[in-house]
C-alpha atoms as a PDB file:
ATOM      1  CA  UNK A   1       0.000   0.000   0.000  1.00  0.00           C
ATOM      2  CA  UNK A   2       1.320   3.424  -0.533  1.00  0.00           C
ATOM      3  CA  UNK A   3       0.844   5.164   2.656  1.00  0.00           C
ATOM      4  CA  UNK A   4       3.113   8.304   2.364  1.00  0.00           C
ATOM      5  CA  UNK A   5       1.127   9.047  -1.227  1.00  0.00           C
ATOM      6  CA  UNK A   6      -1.948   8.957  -0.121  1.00  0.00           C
ATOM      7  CA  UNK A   7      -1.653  10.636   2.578  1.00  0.00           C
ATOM      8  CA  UNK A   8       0.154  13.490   1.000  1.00  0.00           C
ATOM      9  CA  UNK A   9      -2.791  13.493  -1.538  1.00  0.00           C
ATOM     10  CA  UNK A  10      -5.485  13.558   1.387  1.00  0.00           C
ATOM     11  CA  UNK A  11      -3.548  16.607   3.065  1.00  0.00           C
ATOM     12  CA  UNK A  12      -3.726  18.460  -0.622  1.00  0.00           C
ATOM     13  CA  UNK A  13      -7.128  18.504  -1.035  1.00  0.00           C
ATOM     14  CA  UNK A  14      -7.497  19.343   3.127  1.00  0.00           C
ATOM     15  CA  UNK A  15      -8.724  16.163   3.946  1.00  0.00           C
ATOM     16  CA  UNK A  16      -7.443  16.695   7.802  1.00  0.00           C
ATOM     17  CA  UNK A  17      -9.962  14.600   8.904  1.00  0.00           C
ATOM     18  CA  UNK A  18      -9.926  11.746   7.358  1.00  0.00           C
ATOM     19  CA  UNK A  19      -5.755  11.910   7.317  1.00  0.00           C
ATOM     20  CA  UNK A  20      -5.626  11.734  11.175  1.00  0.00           C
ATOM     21  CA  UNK A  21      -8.084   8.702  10.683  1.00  0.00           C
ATOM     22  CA  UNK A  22      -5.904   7.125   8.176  1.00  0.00           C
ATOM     23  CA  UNK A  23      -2.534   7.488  10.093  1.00  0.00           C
ATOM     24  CA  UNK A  24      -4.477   6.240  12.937  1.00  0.00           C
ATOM     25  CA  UNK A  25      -5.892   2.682  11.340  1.00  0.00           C
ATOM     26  CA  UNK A  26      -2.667   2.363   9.722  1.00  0.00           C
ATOM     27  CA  UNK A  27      -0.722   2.025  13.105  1.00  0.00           C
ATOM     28  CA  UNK A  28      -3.007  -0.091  14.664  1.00  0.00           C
ATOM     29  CA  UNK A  29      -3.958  -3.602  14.327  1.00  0.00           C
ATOM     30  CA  UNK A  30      -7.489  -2.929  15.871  1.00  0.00           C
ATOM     31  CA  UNK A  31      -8.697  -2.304  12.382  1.00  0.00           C
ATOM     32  CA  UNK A  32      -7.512  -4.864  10.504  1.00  0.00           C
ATOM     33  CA  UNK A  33     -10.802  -7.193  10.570  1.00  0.00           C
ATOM     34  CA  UNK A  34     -13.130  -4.381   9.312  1.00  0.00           C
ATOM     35  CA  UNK A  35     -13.864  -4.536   5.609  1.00  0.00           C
ATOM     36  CA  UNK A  36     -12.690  -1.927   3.283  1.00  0.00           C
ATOM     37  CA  UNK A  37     -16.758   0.154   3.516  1.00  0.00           C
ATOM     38  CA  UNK A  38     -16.285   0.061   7.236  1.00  0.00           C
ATOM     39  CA  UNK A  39     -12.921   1.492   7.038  1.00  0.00           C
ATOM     40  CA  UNK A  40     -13.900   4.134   4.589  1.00  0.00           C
ATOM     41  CA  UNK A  41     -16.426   4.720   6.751  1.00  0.00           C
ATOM     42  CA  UNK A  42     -14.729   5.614   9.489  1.00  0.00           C
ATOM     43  CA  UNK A  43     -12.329   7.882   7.994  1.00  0.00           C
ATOM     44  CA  UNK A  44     -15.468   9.264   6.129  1.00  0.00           C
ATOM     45  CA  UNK A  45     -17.278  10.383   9.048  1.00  0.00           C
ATOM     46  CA  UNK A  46     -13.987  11.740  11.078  1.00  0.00           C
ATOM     47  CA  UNK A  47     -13.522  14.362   8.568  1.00  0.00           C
ATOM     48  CA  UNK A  48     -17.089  15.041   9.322  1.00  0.00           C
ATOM     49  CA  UNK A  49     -16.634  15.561  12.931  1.00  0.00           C
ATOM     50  CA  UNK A  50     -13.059  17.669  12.263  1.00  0.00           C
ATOM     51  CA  UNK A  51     -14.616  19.888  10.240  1.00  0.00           C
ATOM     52  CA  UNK A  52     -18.037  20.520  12.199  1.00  0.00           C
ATOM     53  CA  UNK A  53     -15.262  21.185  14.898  1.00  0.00           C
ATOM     54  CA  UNK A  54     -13.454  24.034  13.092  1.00  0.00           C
ATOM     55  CA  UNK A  55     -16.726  25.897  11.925  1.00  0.00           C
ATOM     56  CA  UNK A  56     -17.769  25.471  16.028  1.00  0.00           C
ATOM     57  CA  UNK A  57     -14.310  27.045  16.981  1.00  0.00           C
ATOM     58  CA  UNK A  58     -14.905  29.555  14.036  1.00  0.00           C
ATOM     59  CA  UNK A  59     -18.085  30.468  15.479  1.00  0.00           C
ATOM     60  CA  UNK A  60     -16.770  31.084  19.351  1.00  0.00           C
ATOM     61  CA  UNK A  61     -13.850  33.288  18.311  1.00  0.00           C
ATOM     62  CA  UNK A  62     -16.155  35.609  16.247  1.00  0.00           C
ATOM     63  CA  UNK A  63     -18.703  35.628  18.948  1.00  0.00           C
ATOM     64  CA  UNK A  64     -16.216  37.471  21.092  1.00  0.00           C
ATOM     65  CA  UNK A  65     -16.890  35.702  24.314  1.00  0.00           C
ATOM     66  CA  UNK A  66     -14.461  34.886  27.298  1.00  0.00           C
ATOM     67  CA  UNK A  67     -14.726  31.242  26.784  1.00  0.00           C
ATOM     68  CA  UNK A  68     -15.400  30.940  30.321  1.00  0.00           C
ATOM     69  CA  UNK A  69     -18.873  29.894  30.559  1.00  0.00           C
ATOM     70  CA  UNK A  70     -20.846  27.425  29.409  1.00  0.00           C
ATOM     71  CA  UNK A  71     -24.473  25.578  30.428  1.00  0.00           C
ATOM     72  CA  UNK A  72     -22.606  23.062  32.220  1.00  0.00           C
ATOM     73  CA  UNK A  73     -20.491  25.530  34.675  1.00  0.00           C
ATOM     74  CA  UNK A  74     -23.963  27.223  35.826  1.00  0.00           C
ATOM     75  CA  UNK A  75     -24.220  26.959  39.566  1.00  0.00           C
ATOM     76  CA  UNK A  76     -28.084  26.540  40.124  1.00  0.00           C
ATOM     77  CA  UNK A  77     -29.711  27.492  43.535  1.00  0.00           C
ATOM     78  CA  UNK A  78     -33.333  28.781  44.699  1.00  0.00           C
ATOM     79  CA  UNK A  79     -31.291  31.439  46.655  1.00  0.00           C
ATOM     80  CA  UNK A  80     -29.677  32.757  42.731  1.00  0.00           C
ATOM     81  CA  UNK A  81     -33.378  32.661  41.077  1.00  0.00           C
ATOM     82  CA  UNK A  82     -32.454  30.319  38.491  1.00  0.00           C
ATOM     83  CA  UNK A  83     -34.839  27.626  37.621  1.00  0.00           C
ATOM     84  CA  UNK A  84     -33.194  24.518  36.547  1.00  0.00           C
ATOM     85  CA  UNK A  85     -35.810  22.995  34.452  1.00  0.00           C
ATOM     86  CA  UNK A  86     -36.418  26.508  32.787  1.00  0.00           C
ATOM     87  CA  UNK A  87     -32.616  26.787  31.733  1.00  0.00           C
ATOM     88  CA  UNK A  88     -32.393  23.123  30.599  1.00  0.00           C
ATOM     89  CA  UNK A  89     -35.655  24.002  28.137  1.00  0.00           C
ATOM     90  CA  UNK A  90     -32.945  27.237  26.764  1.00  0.00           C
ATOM     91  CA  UNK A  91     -30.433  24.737  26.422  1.00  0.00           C
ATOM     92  CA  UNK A  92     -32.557  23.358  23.536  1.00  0.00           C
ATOM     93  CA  UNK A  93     -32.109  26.833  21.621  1.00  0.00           C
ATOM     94  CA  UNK A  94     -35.896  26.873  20.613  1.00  0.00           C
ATOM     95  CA  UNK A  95     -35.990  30.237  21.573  1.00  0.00           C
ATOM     96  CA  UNK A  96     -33.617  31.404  19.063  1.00  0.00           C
ATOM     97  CA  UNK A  97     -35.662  29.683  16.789  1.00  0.00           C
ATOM     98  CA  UNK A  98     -38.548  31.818  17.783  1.00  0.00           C
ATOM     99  CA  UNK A  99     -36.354  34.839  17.717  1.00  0.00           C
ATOM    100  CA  UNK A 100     -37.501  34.992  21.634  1.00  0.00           C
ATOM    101  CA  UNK A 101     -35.370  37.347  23.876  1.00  0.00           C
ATOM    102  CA  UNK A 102     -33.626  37.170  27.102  1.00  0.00           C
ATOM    103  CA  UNK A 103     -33.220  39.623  29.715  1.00  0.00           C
ATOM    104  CA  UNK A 104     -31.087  39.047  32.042  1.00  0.00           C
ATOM    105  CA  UNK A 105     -31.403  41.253  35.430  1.00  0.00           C
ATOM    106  CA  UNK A 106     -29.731  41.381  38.618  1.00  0.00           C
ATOM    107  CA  UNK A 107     -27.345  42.971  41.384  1.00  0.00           C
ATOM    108  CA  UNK A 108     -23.537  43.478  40.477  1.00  0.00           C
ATOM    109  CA  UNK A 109     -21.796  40.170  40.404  1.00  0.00           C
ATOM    110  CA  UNK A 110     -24.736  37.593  40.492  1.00  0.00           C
ATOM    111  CA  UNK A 111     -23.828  36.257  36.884  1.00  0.00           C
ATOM    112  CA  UNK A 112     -25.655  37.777  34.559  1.00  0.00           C
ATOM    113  CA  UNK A 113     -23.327  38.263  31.817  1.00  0.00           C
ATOM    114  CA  UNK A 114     -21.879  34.649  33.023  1.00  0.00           C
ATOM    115  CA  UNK A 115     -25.583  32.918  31.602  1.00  0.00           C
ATOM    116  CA  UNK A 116     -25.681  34.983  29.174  1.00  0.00           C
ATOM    117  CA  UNK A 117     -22.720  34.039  28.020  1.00  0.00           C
ATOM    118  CA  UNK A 118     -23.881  30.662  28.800  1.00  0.00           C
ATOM    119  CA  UNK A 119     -26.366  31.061  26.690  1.00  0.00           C
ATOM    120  CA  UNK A 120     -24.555  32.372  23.356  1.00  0.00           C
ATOM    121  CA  UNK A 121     -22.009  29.356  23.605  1.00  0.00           C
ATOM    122  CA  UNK A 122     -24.700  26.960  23.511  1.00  0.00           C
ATOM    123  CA  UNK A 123     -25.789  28.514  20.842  1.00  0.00           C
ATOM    124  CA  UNK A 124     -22.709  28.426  18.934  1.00  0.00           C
ATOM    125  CA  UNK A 125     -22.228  24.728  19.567  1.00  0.00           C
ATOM    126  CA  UNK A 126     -25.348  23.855  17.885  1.00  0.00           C
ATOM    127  CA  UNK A 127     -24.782  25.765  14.973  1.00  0.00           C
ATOM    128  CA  UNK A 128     -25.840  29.209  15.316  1.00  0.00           C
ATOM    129  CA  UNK A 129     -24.289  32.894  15.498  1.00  0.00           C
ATOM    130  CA  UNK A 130     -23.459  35.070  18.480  1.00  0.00           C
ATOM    131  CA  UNK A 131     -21.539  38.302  19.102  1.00  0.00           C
ATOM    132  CA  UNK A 132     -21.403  39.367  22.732  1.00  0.00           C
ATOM    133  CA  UNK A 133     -20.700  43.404  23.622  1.00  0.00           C
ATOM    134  CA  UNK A 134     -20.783  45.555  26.188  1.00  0.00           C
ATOM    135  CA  UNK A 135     -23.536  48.025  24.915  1.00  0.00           C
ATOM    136  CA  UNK A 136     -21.546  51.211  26.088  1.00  0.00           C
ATOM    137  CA  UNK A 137     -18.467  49.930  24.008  1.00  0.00           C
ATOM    138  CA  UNK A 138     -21.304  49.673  21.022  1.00  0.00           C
ATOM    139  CA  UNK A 139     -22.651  52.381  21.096  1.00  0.00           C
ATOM    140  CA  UNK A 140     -18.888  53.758  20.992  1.00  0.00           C
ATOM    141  CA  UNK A 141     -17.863  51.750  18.070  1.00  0.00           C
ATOM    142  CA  UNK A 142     -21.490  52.135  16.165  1.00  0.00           C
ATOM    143  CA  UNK A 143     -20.507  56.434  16.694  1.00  0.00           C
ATOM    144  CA  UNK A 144     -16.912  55.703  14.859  1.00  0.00           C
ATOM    145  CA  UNK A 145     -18.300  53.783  12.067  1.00  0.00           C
ATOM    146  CA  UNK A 146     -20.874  56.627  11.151  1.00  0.00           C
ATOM    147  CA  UNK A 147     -17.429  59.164  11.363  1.00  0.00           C
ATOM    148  CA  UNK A 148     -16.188  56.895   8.768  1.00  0.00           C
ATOM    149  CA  UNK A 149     -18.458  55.340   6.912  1.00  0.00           C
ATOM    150  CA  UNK A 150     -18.370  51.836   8.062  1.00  0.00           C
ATOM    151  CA  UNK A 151     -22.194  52.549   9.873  1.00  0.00           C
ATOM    152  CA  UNK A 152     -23.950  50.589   7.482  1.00  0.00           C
ATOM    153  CA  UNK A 153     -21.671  47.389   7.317  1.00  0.00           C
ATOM    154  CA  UNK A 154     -21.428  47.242  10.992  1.00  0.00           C
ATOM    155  CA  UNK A 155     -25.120  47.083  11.460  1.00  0.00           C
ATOM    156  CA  UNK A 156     -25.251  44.812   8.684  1.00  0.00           C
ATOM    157  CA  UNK A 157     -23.030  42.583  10.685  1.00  0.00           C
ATOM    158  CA  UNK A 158     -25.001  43.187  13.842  1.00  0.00           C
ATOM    159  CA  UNK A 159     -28.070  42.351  11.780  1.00  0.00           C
ATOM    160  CA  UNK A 160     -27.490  39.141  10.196  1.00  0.00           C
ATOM    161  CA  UNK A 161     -26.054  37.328  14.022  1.00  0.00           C
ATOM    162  CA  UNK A 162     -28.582  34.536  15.235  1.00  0.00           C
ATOM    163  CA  UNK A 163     -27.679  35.663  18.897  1.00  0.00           C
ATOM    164  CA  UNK A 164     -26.345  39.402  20.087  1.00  0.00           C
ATOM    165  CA  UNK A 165     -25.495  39.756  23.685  1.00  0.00           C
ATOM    166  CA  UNK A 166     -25.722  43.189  25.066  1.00  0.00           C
ATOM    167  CA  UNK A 167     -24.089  43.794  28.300  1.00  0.00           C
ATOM    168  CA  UNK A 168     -24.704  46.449  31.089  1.00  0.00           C
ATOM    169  CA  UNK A 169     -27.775  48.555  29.641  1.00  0.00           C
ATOM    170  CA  UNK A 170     -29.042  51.268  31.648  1.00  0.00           C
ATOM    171  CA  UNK A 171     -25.427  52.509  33.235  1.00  0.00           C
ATOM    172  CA  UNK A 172     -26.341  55.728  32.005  1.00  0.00           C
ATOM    173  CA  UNK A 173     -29.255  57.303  30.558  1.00  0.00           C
ATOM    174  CA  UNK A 174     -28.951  57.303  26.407  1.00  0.00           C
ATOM    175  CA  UNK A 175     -28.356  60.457  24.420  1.00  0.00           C
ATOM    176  CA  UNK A 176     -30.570  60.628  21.380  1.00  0.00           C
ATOM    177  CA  UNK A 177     -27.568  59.358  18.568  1.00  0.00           C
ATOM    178  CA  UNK A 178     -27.830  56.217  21.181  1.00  0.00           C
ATOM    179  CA  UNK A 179     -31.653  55.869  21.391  1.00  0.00           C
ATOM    180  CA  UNK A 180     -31.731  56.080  17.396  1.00  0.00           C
ATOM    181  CA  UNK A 181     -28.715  52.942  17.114  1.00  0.00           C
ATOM    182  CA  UNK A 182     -30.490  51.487  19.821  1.00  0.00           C
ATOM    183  CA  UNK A 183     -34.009  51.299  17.794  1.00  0.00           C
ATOM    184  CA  UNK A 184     -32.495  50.452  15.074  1.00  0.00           C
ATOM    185  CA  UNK A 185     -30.472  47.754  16.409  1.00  0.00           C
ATOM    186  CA  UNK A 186     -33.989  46.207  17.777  1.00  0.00           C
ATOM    187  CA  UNK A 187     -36.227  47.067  14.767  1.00  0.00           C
ATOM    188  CA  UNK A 188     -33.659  45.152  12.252  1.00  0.00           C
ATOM    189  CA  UNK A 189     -33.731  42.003  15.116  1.00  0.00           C
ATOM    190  CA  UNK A 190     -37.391  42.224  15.463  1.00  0.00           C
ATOM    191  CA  UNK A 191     -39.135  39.025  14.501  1.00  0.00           C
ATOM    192  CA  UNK A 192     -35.920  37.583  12.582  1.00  0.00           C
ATOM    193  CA  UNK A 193     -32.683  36.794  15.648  1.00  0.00           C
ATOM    194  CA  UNK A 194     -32.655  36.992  19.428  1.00  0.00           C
ATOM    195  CA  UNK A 195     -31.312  39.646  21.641  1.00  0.00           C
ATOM    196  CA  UNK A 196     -30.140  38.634  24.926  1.00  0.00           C
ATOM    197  CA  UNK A 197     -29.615  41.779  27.572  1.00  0.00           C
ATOM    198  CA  UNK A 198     -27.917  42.281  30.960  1.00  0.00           C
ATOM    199  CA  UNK A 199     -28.221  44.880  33.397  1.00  0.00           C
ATOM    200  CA  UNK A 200     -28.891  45.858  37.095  1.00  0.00           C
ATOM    201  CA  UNK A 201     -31.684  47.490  36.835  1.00  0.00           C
ATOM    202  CA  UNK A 202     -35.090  45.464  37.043  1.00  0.00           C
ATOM    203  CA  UNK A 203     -37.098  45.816  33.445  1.00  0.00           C
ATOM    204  CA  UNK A 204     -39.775  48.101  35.009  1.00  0.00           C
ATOM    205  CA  UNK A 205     -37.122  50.756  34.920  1.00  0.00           C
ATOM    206  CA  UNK A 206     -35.592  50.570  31.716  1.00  0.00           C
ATOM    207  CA  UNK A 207     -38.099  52.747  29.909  1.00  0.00           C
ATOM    208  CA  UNK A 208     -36.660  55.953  32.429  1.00  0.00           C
ATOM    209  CA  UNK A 209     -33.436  55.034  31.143  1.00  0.00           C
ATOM    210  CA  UNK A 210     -33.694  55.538  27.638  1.00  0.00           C
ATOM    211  CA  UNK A 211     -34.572  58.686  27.931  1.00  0.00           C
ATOM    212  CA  UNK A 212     -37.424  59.688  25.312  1.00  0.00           C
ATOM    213  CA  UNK A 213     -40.849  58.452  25.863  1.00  0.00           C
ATOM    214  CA  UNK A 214     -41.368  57.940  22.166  1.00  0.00           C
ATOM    215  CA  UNK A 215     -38.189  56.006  21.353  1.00  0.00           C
ATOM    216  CA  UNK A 216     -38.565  54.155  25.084  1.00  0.00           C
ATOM    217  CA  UNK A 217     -42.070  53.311  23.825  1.00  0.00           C
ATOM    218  CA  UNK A 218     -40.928  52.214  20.720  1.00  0.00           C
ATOM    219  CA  UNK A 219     -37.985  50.166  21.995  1.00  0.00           C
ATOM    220  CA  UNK A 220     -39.156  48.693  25.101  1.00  0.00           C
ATOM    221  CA  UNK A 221     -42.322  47.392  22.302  1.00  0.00           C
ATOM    222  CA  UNK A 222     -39.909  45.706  19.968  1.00  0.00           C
ATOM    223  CA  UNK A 223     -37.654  44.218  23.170  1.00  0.00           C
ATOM    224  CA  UNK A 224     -40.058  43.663  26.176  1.00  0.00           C
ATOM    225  CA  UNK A 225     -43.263  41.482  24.766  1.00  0.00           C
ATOM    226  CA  UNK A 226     -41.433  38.494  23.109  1.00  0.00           C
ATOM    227  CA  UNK A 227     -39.099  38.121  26.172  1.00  0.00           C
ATOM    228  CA  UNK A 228     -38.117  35.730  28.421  1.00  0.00           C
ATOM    229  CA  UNK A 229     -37.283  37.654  31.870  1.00  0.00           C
ATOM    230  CA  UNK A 230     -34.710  35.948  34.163  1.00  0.00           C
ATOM    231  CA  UNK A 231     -34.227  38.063  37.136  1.00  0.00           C
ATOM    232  CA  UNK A 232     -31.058  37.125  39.418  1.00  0.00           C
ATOM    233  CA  UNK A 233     -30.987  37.630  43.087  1.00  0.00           C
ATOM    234  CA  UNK A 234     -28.040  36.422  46.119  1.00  0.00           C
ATOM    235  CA  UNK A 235     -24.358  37.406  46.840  1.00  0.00           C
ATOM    236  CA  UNK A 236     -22.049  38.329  44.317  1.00  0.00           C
ATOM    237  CA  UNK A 237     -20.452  35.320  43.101  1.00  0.00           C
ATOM    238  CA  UNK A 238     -17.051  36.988  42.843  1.00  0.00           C
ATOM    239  CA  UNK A 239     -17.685  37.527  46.934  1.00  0.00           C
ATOM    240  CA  UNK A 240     -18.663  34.194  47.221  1.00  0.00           C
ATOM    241  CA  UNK A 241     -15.549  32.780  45.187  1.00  0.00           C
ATOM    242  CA  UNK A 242     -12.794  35.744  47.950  1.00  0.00           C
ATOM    243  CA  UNK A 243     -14.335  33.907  50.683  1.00  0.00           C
ATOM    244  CA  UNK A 244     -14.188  30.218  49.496  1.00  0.00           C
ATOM    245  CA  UNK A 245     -10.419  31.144  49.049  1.00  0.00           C
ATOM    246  CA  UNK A 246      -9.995  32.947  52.374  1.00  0.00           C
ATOM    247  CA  UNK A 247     -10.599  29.859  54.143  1.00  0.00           C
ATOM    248  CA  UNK A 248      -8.068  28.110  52.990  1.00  0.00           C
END
């Protein structure tokens, strides 16, 4: 058999996969009883799996997330507000396929932005787009990209992600450029992707923080209705973590 040929021919035409598989069953005996269709089977459905794997990795580093939470890693509690059963049903992603939203509220340090997170990585793994940001940092970028002309790719880009994570609304109240990326951000979601939101203060009060009754209105309509509310309570977890470490 000509191993080295072969394999050099599976590596030109990026057959990773499938060449791992082959260098594998080549130095092992384990394989030598299967028949020639299992075989190519096998090596078949490895460069399946490798390159599933790369568009998953592709996915998480465009999503921009810390890579440092996941479903799994969610510490559940009645004292935290977090309903088991209820995250196990997100865990499904139905409600991205229902372009449902999440809002995510809470004291500083209870883990909102870890679910959220959470949440986006999930969706990543099962095939879908996410881009977390903190909205202040948005807003910021989204006022650059008008200066230069880059407004209308950006929320293109914005547009077109299954999943966008917005971080720490409501730290301040939003000036009216803000309000107007802010609708527009929404009204190009609306109906068509999810938008998953963090921030301390609880939902009723969002509306004073937008600052315009007619663009709150109008916001709050397109954001609010189709939501799922999660609303976190307990310690801070980074408190929680200090004094697991101070006893030791």
């Amino acid at each position: 058999m000509l191993k080295n040929p072969t394999k050099d021919k599976l590596r030109e035409l990026n057959l990773q996969g499938m060449t791992s598989a082959l260098e594998e069953q080549l130095d092992s005996t384990q394989y030598d009883e299967l028949t020639f269709e299992d075989r190519l089977g096998l090596l078949i459905d490895r460069e399946i799996i490798h390159r599933e794997n790369k568009r998953i990795s592709l996915r998480l580093r465009q999503s921009k997330l810390s890579g440092k939470a996941t479903m799994a890693d969610i510490q559940y509690s009645r004292a935290r507000g977090i309903d088991k059963s209820f995250m196990l049903r997100l865990a499904d992603c139905q409600w991205i396929k229902e372009s449902t939203n999440i809002l995510i509220t809470g004291a500083t340090g209870v883990g909102k932005s870890f679910i959220a997170e959470a949440l986006a990585h999930q969706a990543c793994l099962i095939g879908y787009r996410a881009l977390r940001v903190r909205l202040p940092r948005l807003f910021e970028d989204l006022s650059i990209a008008k200066g230069d002309g880059r407004l209308n790719k950006l929320m293109n880009h914005i547009r077109k992600v299954h999943v966008l994570v917005l971080d720490d609304y409501g730290l301040n109240v939003l000036s009216g450029q803000e309000q107007k990326f802010f609708l527009e951000i929404l009204e190009d979601r609306y109906e068509c992707h999810s938008t998953v939101i963090t921030a301390q203060l609880p939902v009723d009060h969002w509306h004073e923080m937008i600052g315009n009754a007619t663009f709150a209105d109008a916001i709050l309509d397109r954001l609010v209705h189709n939501a799922y509310q999660l609303n976190l309570k307990g310690e801070s977890m980074r408190k929680v973590k200090n004094k697991k470490k101070n006893i030791f």
